[in-house]
C-alpha atoms as a PDB file:
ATOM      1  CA  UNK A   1      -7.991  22.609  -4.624  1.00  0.00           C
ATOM      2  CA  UNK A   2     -10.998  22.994  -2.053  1.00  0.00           C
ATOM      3  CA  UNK A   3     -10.785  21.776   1.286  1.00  0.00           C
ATOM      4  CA  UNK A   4     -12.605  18.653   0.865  1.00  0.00           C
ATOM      5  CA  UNK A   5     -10.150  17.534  -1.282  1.00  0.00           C
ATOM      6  CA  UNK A   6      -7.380  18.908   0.603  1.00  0.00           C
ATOM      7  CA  UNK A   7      -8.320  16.160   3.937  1.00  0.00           C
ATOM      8  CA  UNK A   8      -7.811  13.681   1.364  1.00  0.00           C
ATOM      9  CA  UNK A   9      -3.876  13.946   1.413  1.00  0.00           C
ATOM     10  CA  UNK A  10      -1.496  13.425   4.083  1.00  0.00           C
ATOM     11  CA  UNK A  11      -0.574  16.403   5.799  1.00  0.00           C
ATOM     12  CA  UNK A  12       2.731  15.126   8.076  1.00  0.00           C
ATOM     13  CA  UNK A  13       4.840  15.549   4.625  1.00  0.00           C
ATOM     14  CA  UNK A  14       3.511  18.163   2.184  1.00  0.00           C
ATOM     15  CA  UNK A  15       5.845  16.361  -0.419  1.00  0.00           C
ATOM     16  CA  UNK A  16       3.911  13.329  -0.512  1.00  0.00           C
ATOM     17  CA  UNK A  17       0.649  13.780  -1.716  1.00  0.00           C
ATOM     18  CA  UNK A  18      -0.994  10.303  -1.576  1.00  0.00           C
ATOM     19  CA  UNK A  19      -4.838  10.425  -1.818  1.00  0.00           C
ATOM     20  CA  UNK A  20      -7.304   8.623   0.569  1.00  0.00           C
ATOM     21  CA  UNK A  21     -10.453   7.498   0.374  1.00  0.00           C
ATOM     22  CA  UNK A  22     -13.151   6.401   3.053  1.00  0.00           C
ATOM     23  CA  UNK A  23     -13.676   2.771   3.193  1.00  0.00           C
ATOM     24  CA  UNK A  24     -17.629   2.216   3.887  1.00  0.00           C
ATOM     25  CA  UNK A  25     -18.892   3.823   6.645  1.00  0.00           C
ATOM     26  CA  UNK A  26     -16.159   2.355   9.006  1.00  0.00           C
ATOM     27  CA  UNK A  27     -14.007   5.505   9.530  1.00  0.00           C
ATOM     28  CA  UNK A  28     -11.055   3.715   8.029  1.00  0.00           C
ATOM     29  CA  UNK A  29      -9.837   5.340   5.311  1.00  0.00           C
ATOM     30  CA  UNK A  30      -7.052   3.486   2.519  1.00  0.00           C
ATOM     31  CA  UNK A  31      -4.484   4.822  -0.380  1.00  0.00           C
ATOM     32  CA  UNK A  32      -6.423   5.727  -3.409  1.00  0.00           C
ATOM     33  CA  UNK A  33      -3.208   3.135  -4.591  1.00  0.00           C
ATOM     34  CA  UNK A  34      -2.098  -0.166  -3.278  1.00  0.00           C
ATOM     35  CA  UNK A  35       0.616  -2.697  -3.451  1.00  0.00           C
ATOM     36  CA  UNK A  36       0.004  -5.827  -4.471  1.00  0.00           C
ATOM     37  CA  UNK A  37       1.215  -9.355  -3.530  1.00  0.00           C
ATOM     38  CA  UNK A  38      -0.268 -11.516  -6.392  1.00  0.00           C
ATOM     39  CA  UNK A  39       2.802 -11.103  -9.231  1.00  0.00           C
ATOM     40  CA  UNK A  40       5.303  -9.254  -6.847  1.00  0.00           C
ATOM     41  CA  UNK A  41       6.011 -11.343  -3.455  1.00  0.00           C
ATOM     42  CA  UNK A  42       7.031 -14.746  -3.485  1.00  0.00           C
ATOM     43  CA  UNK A  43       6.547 -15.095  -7.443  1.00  0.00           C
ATOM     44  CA  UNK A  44       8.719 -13.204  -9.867  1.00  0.00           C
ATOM     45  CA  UNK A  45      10.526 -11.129  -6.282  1.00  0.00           C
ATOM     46  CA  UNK A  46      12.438 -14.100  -4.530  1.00  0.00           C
ATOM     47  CA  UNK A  47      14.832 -11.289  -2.736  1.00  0.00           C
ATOM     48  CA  UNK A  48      13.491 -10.808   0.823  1.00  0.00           C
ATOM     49  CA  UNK A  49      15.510  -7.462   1.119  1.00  0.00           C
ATOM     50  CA  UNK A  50      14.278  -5.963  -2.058  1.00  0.00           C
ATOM     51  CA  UNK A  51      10.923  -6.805  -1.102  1.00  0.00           C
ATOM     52  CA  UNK A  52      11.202  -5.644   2.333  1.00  0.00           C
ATOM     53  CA  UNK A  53      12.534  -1.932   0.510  1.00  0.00           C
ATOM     54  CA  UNK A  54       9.633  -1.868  -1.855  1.00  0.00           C
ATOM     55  CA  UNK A  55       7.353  -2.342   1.132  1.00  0.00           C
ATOM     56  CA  UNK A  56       8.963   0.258   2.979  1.00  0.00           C
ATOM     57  CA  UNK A  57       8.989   2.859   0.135  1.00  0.00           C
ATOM     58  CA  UNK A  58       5.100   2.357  -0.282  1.00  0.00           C
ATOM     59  CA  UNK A  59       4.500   3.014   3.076  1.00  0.00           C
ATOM     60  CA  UNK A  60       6.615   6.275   3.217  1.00  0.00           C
ATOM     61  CA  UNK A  61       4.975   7.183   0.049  1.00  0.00           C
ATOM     62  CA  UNK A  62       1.287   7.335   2.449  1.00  0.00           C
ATOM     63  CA  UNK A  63       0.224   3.318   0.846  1.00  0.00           C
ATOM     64  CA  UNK A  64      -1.760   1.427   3.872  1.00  0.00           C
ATOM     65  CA  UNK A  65      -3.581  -0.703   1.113  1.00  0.00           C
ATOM     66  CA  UNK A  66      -1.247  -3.844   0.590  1.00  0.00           C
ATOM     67  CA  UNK A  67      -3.389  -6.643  -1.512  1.00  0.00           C
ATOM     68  CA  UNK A  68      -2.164 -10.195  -0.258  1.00  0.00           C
ATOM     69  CA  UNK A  69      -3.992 -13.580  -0.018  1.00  0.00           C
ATOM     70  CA  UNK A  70      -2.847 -16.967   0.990  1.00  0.00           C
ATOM     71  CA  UNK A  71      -2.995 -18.030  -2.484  1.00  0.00           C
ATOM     72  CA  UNK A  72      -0.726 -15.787  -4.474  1.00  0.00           C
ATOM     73  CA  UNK A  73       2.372 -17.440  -5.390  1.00  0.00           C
ATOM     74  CA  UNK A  74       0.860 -20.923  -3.382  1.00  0.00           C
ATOM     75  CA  UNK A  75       1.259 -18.785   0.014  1.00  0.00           C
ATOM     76  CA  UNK A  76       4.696 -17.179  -0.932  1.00  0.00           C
ATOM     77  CA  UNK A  77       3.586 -14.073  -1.251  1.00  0.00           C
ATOM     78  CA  UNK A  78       2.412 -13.681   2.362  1.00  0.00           C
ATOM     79  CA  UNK A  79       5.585 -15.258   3.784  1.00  0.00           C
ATOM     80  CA  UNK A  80       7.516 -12.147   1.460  1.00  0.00           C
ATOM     81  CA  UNK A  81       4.818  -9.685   3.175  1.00  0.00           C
END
């Protein structure tokens, strides 16, 4: 792997390898995956704790992309987020 792609993966845990990307020009960069809201939280997931574990397993896992909007699930999804 060169060492372009290397800065592309988090370094803190060398057993999670979750690529990044650059997000314009902004210096943010986000998960090359993400974790959506739109048929998870508040739709077919009506358990607060087992969303609350999901949530915290993609964020170990190096996710900071979460996909939400007021009108998944008619707003339920954001109260679940």
């Amino acid at each position: 792997m060169d060492s372009g792609a290397i800065r592309n993966y988090r370094s803190d845990d060398p057993a999670i390898l979750m690529p990044y990307r650059s997000l314009g020009r902004c210096g943010t960069r986000v998960s090359l995956f993400g974790l959506g809201g739109w048929l998870t939280f508040g739709g077919s997931l009506k358990d607060q704790k087992i969303a609350d574990q999901l949530i915290g397993y993609a964020f170990e896992m190096g996710i900071n992309f979460f996909d939400i909007a007021d009108i998944y699930a008619y707003g339920e999804s954001e109260v679940m987020m």
